[in-house]
ModelCIF file with pLDDT and N, C-alpha, C, O atoms, coordinates in Angstrom:
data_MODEL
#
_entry.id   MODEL 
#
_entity.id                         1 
_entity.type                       polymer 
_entity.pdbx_number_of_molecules   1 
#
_entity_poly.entity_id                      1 
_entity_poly.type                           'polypeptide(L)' 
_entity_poly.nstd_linkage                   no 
_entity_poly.nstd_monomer                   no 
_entity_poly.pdbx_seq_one_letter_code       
;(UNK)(UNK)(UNK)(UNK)(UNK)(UNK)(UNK)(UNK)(UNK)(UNK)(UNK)(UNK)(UNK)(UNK)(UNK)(UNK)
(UNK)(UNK)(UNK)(UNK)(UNK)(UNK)(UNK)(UNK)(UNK)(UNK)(UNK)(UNK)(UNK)(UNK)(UNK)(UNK)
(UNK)(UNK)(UNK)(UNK)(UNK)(UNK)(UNK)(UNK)(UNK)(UNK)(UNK)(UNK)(UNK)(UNK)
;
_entity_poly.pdbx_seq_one_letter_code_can   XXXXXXXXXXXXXXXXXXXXXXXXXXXXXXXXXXXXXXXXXXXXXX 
_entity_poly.pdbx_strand_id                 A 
#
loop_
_entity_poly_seq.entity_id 
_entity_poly_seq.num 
_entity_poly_seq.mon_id 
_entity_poly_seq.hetero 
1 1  UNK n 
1 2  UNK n 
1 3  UNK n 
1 4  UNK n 
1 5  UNK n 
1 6  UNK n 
1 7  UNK n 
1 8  UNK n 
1 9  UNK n 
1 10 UNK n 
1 11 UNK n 
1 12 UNK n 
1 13 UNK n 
1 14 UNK n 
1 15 UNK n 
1 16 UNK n 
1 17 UNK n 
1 18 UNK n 
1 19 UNK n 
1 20 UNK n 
1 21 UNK n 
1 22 UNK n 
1 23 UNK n 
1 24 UNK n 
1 25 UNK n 
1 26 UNK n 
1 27 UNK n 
1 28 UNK n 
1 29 UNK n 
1 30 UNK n 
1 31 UNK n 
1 32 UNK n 
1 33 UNK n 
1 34 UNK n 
1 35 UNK n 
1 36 UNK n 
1 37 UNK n 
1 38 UNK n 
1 39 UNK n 
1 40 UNK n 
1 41 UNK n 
1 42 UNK n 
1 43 UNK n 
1 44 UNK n 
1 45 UNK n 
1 46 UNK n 
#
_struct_asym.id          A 
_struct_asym.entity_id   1 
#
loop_
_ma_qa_metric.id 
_ma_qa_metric.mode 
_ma_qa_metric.name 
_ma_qa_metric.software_group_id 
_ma_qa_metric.type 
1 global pLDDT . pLDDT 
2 local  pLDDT . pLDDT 
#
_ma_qa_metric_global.metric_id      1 
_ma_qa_metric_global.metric_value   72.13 
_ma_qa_metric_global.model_id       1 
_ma_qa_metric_global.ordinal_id     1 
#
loop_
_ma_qa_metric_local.label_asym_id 
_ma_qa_metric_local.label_comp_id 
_ma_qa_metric_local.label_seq_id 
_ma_qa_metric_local.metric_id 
_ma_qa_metric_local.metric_value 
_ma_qa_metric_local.model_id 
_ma_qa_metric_local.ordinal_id 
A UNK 1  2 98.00 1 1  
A UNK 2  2 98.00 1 2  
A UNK 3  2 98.00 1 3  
A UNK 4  2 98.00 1 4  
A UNK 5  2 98.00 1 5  
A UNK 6  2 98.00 1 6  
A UNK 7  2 97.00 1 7  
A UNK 8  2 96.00 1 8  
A UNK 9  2 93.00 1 9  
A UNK 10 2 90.00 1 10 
A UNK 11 2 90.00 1 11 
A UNK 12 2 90.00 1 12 
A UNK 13 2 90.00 1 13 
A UNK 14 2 89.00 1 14 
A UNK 15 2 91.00 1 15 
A UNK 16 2 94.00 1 16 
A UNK 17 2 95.00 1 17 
A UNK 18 2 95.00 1 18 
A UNK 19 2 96.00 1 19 
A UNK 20 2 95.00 1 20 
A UNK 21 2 96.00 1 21 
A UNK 22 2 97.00 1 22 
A UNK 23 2 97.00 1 23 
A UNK 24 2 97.00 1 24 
A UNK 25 2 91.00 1 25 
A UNK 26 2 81.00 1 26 
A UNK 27 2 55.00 1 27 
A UNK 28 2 59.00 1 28 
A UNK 29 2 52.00 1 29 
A UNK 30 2 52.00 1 30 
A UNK 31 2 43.00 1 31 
A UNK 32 2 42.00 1 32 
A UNK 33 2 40.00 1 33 
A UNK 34 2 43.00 1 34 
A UNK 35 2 39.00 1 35 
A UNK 36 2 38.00 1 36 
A UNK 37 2 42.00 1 37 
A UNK 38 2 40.00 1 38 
A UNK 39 2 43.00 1 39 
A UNK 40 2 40.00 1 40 
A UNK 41 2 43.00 1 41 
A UNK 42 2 38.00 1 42 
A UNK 43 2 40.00 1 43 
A UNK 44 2 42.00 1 44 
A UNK 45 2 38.00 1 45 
A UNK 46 2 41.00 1 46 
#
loop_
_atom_site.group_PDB 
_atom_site.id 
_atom_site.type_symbol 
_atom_site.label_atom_id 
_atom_site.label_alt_id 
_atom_site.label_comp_id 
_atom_site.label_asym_id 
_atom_site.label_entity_id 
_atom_site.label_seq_id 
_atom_site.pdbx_PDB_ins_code 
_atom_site.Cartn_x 
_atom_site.Cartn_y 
_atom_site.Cartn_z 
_atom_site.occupancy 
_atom_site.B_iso_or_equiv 
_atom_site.pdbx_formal_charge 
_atom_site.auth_seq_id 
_atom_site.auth_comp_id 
_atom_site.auth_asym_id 
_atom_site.auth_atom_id 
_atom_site.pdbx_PDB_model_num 
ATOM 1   N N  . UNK A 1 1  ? 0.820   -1.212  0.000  1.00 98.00 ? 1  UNK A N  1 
ATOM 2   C CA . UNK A 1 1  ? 0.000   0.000   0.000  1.00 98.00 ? 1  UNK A CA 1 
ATOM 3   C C  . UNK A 1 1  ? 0.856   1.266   0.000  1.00 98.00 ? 1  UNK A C  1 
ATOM 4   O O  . UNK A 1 1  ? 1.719   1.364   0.873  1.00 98.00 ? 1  UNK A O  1 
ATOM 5   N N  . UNK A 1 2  ? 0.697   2.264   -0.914 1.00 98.00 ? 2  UNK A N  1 
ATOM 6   C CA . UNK A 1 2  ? 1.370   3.515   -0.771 1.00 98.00 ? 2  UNK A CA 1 
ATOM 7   C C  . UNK A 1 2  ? 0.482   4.805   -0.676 1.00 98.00 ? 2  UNK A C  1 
ATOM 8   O O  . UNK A 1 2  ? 0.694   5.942   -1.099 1.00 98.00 ? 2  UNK A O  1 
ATOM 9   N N  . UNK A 1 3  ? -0.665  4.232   0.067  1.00 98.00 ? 3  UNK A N  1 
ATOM 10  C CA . UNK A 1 3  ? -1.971  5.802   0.257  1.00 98.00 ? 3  UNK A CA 1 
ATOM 11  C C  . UNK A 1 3  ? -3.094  4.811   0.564  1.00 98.00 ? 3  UNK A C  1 
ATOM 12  O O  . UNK A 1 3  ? -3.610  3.855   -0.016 1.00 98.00 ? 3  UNK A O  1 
ATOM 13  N N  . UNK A 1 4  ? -3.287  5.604   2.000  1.00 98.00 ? 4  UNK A N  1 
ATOM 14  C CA . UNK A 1 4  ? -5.110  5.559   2.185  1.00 98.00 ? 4  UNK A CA 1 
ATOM 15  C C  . UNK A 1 4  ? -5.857  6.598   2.167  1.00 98.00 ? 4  UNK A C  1 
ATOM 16  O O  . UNK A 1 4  ? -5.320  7.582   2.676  1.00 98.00 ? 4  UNK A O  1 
ATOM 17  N N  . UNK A 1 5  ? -6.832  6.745   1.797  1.00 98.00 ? 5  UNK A N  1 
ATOM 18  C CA . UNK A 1 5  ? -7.914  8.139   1.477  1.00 98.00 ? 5  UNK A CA 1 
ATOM 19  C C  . UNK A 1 5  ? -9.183  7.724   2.294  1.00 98.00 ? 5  UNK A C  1 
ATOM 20  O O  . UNK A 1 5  ? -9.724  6.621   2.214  1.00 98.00 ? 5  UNK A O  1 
ATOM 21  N N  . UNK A 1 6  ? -9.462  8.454   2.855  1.00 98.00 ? 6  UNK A N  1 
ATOM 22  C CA . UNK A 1 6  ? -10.833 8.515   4.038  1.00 98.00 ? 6  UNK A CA 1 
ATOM 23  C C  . UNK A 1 6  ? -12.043 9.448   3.112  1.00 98.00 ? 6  UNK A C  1 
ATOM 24  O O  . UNK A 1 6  ? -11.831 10.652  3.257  1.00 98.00 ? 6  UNK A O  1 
ATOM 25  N N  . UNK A 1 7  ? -12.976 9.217   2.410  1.00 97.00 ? 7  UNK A N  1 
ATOM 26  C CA . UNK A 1 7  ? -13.989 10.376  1.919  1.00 97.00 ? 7  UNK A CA 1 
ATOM 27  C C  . UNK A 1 7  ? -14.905 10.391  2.500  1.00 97.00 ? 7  UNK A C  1 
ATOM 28  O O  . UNK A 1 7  ? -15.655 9.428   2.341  1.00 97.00 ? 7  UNK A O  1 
ATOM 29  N N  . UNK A 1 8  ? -15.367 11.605  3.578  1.00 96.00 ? 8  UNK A N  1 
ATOM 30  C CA . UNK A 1 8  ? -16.918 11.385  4.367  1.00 96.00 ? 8  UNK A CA 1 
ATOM 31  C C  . UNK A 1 8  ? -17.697 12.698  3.824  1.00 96.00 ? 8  UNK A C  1 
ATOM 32  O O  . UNK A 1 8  ? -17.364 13.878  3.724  1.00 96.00 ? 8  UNK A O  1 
ATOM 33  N N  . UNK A 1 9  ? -19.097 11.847  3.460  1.00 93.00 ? 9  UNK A N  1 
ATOM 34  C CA . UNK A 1 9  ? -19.853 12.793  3.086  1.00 93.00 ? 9  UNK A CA 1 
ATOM 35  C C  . UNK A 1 9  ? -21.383 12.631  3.461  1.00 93.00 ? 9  UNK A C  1 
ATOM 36  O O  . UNK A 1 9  ? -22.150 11.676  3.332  1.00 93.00 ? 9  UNK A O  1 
ATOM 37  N N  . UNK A 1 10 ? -21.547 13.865  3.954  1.00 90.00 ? 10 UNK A N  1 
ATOM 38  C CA . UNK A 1 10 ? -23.312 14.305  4.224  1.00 90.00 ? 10 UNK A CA 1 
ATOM 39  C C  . UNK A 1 10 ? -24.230 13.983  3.210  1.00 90.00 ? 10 UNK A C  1 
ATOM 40  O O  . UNK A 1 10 ? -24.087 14.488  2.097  1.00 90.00 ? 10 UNK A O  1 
ATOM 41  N N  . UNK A 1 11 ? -25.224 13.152  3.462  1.00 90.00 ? 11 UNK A N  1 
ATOM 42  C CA . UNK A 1 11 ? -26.370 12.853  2.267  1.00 90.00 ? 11 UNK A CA 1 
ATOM 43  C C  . UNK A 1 11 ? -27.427 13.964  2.845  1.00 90.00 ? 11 UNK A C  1 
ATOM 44  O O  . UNK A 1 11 ? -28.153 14.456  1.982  1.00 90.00 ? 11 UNK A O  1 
ATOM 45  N N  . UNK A 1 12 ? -27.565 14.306  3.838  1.00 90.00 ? 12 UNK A N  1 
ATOM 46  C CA . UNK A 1 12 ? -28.474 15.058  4.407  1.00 90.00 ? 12 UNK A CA 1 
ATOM 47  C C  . UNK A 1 12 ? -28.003 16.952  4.515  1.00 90.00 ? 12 UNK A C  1 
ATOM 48  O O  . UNK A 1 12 ? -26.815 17.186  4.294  1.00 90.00 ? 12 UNK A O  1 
ATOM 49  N N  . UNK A 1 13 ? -28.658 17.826  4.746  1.00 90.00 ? 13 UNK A N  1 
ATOM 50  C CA . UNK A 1 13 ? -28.125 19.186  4.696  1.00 90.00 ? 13 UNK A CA 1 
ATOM 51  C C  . UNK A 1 13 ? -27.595 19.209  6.819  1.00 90.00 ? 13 UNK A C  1 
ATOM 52  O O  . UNK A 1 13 ? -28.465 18.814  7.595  1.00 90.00 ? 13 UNK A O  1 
ATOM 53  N N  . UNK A 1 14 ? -26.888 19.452  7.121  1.00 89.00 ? 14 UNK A N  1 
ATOM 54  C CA . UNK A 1 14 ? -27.101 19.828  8.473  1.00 89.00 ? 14 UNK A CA 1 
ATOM 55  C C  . UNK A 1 14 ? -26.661 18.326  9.243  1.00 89.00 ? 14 UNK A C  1 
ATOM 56  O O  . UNK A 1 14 ? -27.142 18.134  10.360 1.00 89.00 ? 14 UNK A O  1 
ATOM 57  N N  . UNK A 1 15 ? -25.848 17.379  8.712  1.00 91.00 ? 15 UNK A N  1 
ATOM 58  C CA . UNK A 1 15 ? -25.806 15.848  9.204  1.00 91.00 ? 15 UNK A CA 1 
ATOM 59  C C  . UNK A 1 15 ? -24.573 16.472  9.986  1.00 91.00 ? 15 UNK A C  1 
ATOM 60  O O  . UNK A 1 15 ? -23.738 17.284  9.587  1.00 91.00 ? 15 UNK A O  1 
ATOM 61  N N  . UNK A 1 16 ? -24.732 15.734  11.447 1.00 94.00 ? 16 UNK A N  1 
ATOM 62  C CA . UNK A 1 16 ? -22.679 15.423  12.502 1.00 94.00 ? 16 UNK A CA 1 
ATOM 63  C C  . UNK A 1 16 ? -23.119 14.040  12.409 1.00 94.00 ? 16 UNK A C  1 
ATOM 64  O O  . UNK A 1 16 ? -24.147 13.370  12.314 1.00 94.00 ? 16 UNK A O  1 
ATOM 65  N N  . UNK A 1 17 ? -21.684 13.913  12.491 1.00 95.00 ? 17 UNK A N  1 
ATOM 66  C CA . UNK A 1 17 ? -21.043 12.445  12.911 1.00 95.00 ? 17 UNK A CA 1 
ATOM 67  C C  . UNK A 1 17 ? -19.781 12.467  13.836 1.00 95.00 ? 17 UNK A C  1 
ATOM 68  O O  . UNK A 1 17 ? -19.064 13.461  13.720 1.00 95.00 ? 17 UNK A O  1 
ATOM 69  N N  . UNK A 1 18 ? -19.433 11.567  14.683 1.00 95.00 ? 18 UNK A N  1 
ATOM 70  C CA . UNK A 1 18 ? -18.020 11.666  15.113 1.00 95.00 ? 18 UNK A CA 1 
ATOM 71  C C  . UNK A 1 18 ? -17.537 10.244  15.374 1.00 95.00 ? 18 UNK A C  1 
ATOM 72  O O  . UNK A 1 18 ? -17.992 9.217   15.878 1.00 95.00 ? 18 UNK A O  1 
ATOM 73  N N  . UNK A 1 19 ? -16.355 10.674  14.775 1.00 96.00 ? 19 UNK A N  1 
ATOM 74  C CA . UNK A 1 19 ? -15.529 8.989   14.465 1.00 96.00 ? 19 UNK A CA 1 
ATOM 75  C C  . UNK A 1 19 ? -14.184 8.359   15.522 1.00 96.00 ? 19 UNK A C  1 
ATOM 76  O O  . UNK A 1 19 ? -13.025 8.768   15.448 1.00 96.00 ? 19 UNK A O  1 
ATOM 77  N N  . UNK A 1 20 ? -14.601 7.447   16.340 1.00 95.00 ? 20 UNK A N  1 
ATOM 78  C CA . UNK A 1 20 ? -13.357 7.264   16.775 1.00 95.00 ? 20 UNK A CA 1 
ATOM 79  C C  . UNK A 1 20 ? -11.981 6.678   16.397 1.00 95.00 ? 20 UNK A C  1 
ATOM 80  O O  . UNK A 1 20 ? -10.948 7.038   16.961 1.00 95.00 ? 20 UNK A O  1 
ATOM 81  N N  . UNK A 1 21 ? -12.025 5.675   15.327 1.00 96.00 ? 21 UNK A N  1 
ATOM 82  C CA . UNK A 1 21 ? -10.711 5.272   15.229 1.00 96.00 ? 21 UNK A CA 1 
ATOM 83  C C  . UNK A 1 21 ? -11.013 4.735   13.442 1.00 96.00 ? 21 UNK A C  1 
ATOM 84  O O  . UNK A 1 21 ? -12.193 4.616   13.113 1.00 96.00 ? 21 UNK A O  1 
ATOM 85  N N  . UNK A 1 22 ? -10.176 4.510   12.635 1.00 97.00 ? 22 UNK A N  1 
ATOM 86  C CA . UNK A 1 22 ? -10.059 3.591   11.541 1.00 97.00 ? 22 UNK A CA 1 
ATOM 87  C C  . UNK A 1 22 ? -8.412  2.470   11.894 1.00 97.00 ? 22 UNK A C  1 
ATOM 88  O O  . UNK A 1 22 ? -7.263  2.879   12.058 1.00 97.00 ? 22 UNK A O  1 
ATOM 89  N N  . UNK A 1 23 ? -8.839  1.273   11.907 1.00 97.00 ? 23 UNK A N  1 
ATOM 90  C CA . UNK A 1 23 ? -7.679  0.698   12.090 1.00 97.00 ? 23 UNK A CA 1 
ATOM 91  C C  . UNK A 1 23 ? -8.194  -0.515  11.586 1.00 97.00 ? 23 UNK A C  1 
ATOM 92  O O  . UNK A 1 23 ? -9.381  -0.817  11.467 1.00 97.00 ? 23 UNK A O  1 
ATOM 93  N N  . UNK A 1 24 ? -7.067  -1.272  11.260 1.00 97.00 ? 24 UNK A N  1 
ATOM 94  C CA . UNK A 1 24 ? -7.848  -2.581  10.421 1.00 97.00 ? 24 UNK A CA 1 
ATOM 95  C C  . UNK A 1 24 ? -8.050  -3.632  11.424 1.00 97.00 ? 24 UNK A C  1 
ATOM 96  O O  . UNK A 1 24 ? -7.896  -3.549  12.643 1.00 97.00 ? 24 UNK A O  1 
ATOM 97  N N  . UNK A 1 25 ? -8.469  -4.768  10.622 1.00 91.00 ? 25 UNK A N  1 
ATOM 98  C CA . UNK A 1 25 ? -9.928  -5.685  11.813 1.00 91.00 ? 25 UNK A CA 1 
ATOM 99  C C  . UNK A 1 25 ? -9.329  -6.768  10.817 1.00 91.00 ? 25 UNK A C  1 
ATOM 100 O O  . UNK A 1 25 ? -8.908  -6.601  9.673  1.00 91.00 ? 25 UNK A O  1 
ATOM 101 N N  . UNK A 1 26 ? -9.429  -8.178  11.746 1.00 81.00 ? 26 UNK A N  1 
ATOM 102 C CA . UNK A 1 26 ? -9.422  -9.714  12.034 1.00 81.00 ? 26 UNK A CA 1 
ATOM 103 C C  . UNK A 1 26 ? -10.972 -10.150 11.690 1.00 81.00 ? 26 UNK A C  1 
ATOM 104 O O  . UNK A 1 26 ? -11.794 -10.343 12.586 1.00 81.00 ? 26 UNK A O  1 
ATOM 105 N N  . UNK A 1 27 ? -11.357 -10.318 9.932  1.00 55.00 ? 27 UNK A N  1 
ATOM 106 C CA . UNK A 1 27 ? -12.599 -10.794 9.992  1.00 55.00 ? 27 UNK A CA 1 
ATOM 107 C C  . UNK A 1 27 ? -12.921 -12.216 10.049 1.00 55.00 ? 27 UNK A C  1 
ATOM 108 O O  . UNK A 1 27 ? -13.743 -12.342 9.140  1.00 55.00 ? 27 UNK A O  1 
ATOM 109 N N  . UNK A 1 28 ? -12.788 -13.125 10.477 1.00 59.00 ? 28 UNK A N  1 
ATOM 110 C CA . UNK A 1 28 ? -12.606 -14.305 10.662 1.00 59.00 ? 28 UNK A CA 1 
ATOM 111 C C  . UNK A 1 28 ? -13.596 -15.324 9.764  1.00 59.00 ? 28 UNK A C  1 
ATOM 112 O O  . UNK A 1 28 ? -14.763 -15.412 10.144 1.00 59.00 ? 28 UNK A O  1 
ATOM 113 N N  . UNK A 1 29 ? -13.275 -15.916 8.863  1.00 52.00 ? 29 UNK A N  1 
ATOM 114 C CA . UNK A 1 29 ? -14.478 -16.355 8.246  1.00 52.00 ? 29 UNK A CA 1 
ATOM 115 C C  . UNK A 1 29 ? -15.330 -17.203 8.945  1.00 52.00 ? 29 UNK A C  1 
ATOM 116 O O  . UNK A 1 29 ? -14.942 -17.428 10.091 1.00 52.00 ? 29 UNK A O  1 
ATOM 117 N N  . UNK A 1 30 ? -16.363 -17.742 8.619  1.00 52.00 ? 30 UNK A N  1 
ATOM 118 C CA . UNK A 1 30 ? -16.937 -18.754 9.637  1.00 52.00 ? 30 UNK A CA 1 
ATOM 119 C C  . UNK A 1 30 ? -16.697 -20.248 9.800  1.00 52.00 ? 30 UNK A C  1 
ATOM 120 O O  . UNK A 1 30 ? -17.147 -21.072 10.596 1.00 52.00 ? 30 UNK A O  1 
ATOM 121 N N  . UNK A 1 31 ? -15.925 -20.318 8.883  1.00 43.00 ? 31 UNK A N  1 
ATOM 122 C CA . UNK A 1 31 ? -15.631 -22.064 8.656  1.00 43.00 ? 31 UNK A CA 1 
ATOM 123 C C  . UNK A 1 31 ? -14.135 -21.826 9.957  1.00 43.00 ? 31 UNK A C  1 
ATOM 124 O O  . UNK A 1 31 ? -13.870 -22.681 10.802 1.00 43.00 ? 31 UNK A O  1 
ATOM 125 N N  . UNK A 1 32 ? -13.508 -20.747 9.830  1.00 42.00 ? 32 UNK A N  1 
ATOM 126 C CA . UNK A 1 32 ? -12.252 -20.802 10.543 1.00 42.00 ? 32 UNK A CA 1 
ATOM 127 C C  . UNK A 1 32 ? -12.644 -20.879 12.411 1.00 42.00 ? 32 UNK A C  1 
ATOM 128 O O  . UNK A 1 32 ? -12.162 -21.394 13.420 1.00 42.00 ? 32 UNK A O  1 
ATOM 129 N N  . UNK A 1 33 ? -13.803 -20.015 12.032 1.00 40.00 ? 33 UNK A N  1 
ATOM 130 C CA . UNK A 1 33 ? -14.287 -20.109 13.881 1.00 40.00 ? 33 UNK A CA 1 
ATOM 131 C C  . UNK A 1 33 ? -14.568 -21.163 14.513 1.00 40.00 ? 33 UNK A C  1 
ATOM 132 O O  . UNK A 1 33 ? -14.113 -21.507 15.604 1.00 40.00 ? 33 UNK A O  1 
ATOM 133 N N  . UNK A 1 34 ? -15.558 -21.882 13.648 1.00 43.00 ? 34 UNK A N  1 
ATOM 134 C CA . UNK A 1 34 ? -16.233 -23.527 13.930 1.00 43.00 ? 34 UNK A CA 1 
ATOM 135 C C  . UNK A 1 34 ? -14.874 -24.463 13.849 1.00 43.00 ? 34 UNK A C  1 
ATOM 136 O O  . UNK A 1 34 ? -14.962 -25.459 14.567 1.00 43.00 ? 34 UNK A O  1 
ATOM 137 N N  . UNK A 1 35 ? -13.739 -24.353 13.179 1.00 39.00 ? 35 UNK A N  1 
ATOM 138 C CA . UNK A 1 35 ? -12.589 -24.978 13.001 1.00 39.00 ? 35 UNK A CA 1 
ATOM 139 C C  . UNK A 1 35 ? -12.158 -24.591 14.512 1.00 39.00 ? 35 UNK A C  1 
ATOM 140 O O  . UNK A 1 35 ? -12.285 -25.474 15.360 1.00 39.00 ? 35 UNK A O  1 
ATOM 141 N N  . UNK A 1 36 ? -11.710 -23.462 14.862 1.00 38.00 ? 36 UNK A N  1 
ATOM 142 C CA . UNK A 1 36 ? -10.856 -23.222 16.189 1.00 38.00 ? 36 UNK A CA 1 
ATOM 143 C C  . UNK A 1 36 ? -12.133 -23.612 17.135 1.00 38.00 ? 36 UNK A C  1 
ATOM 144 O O  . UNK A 1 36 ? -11.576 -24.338 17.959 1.00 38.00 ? 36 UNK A O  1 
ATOM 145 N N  . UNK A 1 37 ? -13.147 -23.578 17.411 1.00 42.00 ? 37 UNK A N  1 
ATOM 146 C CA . UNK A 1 37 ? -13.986 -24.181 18.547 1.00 42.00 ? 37 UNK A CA 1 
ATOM 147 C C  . UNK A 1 37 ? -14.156 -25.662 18.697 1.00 42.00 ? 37 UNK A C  1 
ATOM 148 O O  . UNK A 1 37 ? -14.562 -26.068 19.786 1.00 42.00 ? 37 UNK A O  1 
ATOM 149 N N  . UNK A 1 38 ? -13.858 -26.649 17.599 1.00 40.00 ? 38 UNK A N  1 
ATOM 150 C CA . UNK A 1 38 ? -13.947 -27.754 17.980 1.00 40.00 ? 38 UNK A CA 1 
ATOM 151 C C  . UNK A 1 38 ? -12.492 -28.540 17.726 1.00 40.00 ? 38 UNK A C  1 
ATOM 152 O O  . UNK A 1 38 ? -12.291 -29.745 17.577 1.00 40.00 ? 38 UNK A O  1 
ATOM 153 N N  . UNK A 1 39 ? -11.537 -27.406 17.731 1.00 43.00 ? 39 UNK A N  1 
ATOM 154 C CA . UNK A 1 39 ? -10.570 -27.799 17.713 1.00 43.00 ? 39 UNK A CA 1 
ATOM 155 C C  . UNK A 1 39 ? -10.398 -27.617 18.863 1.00 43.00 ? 39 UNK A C  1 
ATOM 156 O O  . UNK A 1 39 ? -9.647  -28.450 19.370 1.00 43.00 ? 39 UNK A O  1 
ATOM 157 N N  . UNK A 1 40 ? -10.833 -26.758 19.619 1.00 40.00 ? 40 UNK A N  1 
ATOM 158 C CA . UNK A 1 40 ? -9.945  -26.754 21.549 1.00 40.00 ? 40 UNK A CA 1 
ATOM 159 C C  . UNK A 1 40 ? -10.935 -27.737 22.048 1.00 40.00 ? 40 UNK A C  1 
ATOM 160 O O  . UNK A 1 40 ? -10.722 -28.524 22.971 1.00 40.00 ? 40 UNK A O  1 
ATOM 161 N N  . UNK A 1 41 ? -12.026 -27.633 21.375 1.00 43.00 ? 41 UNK A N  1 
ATOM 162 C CA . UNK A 1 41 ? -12.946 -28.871 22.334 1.00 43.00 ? 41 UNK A CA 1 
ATOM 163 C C  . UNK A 1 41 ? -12.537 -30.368 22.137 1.00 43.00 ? 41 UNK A C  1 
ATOM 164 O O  . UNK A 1 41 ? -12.698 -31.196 23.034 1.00 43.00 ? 41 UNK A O  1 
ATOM 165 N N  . UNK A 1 42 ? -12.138 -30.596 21.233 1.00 38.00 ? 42 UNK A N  1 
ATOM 166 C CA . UNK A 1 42 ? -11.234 -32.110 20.453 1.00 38.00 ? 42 UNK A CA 1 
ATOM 167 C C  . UNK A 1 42 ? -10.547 -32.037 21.714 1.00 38.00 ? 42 UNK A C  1 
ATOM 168 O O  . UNK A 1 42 ? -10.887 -32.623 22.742 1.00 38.00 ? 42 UNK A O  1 
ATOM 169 N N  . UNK A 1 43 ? -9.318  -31.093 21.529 1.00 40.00 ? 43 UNK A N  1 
ATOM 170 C CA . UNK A 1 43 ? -8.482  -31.085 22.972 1.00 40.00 ? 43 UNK A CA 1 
ATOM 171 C C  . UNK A 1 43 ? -8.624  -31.450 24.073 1.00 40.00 ? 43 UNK A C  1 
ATOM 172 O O  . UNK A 1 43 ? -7.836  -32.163 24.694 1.00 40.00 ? 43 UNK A O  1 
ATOM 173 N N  . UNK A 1 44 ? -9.754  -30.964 24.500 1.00 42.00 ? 44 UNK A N  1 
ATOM 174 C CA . UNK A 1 44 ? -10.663 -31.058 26.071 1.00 42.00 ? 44 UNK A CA 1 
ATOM 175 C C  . UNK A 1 44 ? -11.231 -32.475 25.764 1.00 42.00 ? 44 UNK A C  1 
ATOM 176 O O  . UNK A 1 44 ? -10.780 -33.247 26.611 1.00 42.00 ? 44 UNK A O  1 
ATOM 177 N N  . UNK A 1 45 ? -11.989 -33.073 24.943 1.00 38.00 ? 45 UNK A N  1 
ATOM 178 C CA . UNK A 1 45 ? -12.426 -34.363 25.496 1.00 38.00 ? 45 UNK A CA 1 
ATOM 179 C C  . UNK A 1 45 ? -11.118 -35.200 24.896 1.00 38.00 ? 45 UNK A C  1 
ATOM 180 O O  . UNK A 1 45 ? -11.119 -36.371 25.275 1.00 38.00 ? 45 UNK A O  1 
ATOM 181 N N  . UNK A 1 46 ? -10.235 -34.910 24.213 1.00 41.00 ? 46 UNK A N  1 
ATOM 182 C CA . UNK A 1 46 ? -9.057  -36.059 23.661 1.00 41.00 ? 46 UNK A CA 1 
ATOM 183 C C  . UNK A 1 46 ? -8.327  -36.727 25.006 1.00 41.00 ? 46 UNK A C  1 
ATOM 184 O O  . UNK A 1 46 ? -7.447  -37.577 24.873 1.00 41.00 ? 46 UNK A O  1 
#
């Protein structure tokens, strides 16, 4: 990556907003979650 660009814009006349953070995020797919939950549970009854 060599640039990130943030564009915020009002659809409404007179709109606030206030933003606390942009930082990137761990979206975990769902096959990977059900994988790590019955993988520690394998553990526990193995």
């Amino acid at each position: 990556v060599g640039a990130v660009v943030m564009r915020i814009q009002s659809v409404n006349r007179g709109a606030d907003i206030e933003v606390n953070y942009l930082k990137t995020s761990v979206v975990p797919e769902p096959a990977s979650i059900v994988t790590a939950v019955l993988g520690a549970a394998l553990c526990g009854f193995g």
